[in-house]
C-alpha atoms as a PDB file:
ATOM      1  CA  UNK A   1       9.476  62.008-123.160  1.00  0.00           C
ATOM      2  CA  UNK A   2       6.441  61.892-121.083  1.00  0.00           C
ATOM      3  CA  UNK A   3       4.226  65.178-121.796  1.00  0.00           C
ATOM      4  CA  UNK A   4       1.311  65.643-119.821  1.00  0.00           C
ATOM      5  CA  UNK A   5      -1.676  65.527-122.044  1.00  0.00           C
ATOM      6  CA  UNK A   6      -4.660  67.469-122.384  1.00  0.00           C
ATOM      7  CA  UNK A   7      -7.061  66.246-119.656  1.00  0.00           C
ATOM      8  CA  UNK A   8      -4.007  65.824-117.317  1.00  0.00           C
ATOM      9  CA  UNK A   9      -3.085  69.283-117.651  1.00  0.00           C
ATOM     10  CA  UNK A  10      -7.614  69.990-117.522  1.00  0.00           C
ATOM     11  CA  UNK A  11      -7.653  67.854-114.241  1.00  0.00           C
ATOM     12  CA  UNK A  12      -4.115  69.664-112.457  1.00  0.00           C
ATOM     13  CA  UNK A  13      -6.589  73.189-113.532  1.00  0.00           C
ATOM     14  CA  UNK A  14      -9.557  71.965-111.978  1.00  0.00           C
ATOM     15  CA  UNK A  15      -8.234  70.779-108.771  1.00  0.00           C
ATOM     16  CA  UNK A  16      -6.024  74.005-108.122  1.00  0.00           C
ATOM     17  CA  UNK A  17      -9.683  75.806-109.160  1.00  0.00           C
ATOM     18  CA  UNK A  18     -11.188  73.834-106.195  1.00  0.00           C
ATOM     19  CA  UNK A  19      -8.439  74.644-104.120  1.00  0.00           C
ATOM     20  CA  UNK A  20      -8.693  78.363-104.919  1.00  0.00           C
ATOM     21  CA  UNK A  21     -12.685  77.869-104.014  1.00  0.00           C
ATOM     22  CA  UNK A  22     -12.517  76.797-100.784  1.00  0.00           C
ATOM     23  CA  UNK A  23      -9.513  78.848 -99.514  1.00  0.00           C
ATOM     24  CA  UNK A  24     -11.684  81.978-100.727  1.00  0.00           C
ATOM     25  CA  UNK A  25     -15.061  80.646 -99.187  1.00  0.00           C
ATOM     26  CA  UNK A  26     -12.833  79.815 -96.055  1.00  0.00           C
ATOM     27  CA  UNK A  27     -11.400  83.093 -96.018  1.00  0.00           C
ATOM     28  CA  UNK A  28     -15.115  84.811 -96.346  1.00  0.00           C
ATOM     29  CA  UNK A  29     -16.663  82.805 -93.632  1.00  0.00           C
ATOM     30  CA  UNK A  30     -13.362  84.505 -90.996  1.00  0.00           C
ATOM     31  CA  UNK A  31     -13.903  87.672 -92.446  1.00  0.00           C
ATOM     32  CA  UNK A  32     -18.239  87.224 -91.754  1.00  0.00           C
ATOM     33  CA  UNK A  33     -17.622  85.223 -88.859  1.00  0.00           C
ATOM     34  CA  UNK A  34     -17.805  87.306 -85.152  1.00  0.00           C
ATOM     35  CA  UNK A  35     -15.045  86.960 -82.993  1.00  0.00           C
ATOM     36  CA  UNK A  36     -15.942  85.152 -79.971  1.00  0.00           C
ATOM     37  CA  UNK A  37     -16.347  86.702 -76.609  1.00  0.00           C
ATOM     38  CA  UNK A  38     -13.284  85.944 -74.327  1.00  0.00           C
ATOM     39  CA  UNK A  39     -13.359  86.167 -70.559  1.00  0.00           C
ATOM     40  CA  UNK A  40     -11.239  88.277 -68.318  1.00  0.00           C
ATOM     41  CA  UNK A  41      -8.607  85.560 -67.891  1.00  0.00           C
ATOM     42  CA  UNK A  42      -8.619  84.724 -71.214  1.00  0.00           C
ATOM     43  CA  UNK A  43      -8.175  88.850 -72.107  1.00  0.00           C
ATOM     44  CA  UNK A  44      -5.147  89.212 -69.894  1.00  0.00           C
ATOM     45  CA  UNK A  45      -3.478  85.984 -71.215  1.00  0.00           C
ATOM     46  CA  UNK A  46      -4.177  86.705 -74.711  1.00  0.00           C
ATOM     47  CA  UNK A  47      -2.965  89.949 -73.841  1.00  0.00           C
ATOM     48  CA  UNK A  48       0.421  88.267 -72.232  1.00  0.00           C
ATOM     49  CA  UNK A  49       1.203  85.946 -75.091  1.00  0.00           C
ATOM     50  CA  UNK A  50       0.823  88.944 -77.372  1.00  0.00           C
ATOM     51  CA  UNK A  51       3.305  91.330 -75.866  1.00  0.00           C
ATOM     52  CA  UNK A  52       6.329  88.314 -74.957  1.00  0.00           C
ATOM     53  CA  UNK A  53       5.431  87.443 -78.770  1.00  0.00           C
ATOM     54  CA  UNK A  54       6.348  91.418 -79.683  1.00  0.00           C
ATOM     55  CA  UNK A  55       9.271  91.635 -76.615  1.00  0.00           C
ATOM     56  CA  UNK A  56      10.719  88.767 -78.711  1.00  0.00           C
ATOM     57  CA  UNK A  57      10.353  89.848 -82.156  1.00  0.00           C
ATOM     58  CA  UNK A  58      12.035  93.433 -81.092  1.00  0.00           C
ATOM     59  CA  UNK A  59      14.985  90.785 -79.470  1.00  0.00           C
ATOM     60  CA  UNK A  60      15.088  89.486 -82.727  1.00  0.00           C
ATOM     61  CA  UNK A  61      15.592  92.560 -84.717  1.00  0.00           C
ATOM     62  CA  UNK A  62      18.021  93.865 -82.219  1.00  0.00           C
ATOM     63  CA  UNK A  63      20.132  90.708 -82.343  1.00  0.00           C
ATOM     64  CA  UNK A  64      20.058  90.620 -86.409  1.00  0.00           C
ATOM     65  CA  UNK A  65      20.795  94.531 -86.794  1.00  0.00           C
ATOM     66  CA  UNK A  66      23.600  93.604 -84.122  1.00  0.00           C
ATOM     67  CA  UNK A  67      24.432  90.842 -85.934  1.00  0.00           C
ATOM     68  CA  UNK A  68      24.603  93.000 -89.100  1.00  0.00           C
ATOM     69  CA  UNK A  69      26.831  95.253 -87.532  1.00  0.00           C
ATOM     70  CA  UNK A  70      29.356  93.076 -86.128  1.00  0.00           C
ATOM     71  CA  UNK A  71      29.446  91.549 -89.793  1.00  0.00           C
ATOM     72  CA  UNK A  72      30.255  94.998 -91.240  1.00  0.00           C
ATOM     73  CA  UNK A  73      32.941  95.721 -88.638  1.00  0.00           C
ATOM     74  CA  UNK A  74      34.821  92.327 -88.662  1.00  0.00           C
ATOM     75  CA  UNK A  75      35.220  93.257 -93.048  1.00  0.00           C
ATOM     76  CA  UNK A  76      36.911  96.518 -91.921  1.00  0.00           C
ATOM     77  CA  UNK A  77      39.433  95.557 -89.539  1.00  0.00           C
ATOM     78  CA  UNK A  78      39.684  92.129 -91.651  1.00  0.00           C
ATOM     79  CA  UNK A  79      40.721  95.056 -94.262  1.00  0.00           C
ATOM     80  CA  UNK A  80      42.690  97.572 -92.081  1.00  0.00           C
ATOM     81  CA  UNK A  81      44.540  94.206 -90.917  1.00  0.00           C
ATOM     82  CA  UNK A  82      45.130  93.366 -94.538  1.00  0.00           C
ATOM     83  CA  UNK A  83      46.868  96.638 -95.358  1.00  0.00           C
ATOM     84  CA  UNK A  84      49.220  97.125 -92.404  1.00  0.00           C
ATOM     85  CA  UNK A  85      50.323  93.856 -92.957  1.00  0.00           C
ATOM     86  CA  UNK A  86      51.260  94.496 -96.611  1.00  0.00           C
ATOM     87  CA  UNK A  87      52.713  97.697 -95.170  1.00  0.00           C
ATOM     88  CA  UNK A  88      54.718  95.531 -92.683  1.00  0.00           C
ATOM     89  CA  UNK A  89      55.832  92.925 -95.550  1.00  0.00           C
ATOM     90  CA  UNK A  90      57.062  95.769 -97.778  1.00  0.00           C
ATOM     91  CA  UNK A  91      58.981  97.570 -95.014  1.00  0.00           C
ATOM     92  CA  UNK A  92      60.939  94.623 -94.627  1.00  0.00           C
ATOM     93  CA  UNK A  93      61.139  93.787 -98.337  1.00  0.00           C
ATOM     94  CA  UNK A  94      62.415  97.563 -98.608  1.00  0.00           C
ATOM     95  CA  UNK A  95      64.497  97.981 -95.772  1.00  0.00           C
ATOM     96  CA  UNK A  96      67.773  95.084 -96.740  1.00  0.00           C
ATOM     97  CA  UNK A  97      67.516  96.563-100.216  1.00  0.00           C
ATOM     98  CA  UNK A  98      67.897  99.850 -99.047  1.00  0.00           C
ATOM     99  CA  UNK A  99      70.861  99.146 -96.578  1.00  0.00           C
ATOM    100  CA  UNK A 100      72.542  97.140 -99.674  1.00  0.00           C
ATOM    101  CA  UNK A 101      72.197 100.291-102.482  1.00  0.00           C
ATOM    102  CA  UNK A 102      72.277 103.149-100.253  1.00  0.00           C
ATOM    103  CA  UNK A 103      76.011 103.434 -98.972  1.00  0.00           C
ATOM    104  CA  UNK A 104      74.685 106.812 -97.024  1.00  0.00           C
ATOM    105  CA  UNK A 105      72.089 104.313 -95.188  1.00  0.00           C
ATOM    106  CA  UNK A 106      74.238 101.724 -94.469  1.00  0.00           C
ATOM    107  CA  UNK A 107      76.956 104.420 -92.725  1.00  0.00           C
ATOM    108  CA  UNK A 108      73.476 105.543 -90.909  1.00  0.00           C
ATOM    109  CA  UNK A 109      72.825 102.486 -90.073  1.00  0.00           C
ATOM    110  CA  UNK A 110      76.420 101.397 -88.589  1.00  0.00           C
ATOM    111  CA  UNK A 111      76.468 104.591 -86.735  1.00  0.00           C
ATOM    112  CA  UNK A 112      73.469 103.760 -84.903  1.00  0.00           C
ATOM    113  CA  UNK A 113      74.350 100.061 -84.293  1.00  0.00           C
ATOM    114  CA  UNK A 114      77.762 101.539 -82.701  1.00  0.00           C
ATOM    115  CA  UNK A 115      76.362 103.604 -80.517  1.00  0.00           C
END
């Protein structure tokens, strides 16, 4: 088995150290650094990208809540389907066993099919 030795494991610390550096001195020279001036045009497109970017992310969130739901309703009639059919299936399982051991349900039943 290949385990990593000591100054393998010392090197994989110091480069993920160096990596943590300059994402934090990156991160401090954003937060030090002045936004830059735009102009007018640039304002009012800025300003356009920014609210089709939030008209889409509320499409989203409509779509995936709708999404949700139709999920959630599809389980309950996949359920309420489920049960009338076993309903269904033991009506008929019931029904020739009935008109075999009941004599008064059979007469019923002739009497009906007469008339």
């Amino acid at each position: 088995m290949n385990q990593p030795s000591y100054q393998d494991q010392h090197l994989d610390l110091m480069i993920e150290l160096a990596f943590k550096q300059l994402e934090a001195e990156e991160i401090e020279q954003l937060i030090n650094e002045p936004d830059p001036e735009l102009t007018p045009e640039e304002e009012a497109r800025a300003d356009r990208v920014f609210l089709s970017a939030l008209d889409c992310s509320s499409n989203l969130e409509k779509k995936e809540k709708h999404g949700a739901r139709k999920i959630k309703v599809s389980t309950e009639l996949r359920y309420a389907a489920a049960a009338i059919a076993a309903i269904f299936i033991l009506a008929l399982i019931a029904l020739p066993i009935t008109f075999v051991a009941s004599a008064e349900f059979r007469n019923a039943g002739m009497k009906r099919f007469v008339e």
